[in-house]
PDB file of N, CA and C in Angstrom:
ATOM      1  N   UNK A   1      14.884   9.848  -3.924  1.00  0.00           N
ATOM      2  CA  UNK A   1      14.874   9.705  -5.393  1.00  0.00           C
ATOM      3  C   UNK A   1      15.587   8.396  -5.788  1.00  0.00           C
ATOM      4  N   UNK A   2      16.461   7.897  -5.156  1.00  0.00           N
ATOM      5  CA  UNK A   2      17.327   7.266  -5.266  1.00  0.00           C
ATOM      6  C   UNK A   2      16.420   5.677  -5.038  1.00  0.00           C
ATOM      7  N   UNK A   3      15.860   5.300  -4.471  1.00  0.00           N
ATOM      8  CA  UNK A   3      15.301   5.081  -3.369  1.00  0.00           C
ATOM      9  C   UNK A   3      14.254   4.103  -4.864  1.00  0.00           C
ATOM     10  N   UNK A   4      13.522   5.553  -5.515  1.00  0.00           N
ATOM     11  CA  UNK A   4      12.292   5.330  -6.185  1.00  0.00           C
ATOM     12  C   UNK A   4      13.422   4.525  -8.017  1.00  0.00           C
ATOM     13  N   UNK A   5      14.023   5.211  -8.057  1.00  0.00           N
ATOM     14  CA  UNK A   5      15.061   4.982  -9.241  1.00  0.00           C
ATOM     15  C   UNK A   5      15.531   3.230  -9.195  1.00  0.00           C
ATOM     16  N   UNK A   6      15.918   2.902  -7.803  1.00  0.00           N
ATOM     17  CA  UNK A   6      16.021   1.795  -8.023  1.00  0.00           C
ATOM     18  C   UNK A   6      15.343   0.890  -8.399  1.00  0.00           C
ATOM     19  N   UNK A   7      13.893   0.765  -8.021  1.00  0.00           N
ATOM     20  CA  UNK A   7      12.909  -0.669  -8.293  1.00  0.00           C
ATOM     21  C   UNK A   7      12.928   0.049  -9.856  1.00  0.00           C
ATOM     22  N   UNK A   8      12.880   0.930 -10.195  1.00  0.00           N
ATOM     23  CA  UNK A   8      12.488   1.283 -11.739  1.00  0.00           C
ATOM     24  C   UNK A   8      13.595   0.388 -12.532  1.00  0.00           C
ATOM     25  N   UNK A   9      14.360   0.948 -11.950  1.00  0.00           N
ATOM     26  CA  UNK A   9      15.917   0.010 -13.081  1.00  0.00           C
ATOM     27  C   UNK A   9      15.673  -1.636 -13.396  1.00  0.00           C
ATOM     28  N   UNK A  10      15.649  -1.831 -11.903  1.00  0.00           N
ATOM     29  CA  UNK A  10      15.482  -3.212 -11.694  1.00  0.00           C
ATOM     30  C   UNK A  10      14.264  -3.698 -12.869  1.00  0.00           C
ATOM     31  N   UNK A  11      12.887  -3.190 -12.710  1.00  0.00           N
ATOM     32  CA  UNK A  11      12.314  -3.385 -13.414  1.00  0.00           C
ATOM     33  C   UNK A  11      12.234  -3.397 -14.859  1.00  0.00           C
ATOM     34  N   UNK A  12      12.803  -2.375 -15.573  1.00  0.00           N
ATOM     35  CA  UNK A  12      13.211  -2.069 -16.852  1.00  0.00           C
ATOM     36  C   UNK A  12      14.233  -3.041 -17.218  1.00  0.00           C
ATOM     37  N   UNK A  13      15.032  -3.513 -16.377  1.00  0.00           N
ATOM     38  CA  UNK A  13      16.061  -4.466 -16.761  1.00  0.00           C
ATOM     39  C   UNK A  13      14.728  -6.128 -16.942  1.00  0.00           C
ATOM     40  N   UNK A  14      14.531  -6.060 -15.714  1.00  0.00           N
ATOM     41  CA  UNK A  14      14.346  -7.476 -15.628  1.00  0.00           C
ATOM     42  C   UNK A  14      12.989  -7.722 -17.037  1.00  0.00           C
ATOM     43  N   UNK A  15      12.473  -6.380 -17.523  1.00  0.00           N
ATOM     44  CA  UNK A  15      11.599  -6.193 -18.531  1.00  0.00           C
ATOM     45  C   UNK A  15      12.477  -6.371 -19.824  1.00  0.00           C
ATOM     46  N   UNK A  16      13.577  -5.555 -20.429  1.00  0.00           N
ATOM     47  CA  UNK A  16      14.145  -5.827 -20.938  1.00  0.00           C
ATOM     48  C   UNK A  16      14.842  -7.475 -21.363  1.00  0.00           C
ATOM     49  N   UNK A  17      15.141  -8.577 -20.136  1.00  0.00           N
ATOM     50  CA  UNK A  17      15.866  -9.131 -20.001  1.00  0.00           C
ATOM     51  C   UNK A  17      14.840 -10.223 -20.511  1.00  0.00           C
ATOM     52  N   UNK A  18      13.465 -10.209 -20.227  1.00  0.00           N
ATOM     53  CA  UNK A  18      12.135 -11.073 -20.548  1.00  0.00           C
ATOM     54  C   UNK A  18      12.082 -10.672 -22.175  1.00  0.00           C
ATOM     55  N   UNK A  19      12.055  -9.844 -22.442  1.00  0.00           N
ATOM     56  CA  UNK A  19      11.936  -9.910 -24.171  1.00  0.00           C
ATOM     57  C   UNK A  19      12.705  -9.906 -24.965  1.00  0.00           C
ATOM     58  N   UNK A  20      14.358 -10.115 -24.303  1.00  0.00           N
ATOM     59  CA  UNK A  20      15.474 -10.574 -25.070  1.00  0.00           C
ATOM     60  C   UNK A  20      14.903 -12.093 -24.751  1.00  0.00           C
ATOM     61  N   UNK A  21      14.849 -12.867 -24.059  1.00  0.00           N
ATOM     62  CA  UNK A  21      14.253 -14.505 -23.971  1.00  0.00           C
ATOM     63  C   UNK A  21      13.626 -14.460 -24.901  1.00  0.00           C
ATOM     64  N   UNK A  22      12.470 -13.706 -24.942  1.00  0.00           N
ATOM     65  CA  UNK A  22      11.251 -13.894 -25.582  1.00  0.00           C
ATOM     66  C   UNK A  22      11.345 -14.082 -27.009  1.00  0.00           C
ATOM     67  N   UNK A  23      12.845 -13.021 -27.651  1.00  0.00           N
ATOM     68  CA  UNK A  23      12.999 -12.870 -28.976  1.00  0.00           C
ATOM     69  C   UNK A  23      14.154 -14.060 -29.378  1.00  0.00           C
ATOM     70  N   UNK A  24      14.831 -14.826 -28.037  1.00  0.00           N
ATOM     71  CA  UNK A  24      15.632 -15.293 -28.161  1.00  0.00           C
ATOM     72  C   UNK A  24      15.216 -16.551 -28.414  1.00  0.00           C
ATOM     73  N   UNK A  25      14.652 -17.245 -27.598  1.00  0.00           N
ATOM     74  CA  UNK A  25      13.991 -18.388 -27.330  1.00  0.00           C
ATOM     75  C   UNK A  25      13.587 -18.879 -28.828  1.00  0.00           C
ATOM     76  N   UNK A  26      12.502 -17.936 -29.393  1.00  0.00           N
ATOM     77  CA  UNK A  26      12.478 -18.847 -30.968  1.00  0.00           C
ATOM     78  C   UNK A  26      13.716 -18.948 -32.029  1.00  0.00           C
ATOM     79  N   UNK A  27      14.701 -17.875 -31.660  1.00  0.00           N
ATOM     80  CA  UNK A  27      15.711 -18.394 -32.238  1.00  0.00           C
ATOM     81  C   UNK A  27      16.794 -19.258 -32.141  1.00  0.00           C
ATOM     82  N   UNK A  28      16.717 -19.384 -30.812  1.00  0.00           N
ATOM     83  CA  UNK A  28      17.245 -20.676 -30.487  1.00  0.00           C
ATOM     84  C   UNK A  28      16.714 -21.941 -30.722  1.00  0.00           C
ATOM     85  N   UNK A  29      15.574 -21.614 -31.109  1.00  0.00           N
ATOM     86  CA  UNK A  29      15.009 -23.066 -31.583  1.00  0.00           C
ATOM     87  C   UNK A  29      15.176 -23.176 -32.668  1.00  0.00           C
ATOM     88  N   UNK A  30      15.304 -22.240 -33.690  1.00  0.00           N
ATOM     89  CA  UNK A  30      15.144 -22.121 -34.988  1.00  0.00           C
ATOM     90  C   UNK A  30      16.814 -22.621 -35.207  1.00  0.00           C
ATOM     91  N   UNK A  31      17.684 -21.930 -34.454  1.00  0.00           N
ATOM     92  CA  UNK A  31      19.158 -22.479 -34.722  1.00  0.00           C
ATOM     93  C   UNK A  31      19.288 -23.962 -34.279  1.00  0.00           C
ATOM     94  N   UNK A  32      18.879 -24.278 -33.234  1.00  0.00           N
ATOM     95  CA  UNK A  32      18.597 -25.696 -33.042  1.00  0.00           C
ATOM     96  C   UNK A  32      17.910 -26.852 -34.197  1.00  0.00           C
ATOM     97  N   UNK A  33      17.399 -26.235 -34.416  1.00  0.00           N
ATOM     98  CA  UNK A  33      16.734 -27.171 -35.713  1.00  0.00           C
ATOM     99  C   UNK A  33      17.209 -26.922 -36.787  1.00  0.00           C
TER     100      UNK A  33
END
């Protein structure tokens, strides 16, 4: 279980971590400018 739990996390994170960029990225441009 343990085993299967891990790639999930990993994934959910590294999913998570892509659409904080994603939401971030134009605001960093937007604060940039």
């Amino acid at each position: 279980t343990t085993d299967r739990s891990s790639p999930v996390q990993i994934g959910a994170l590294t999913d998570w971590i892509d659409v904080a960029i994603f939401l971030y990225h134009p605001l960093a441009i937007r604060s940039g400018s």
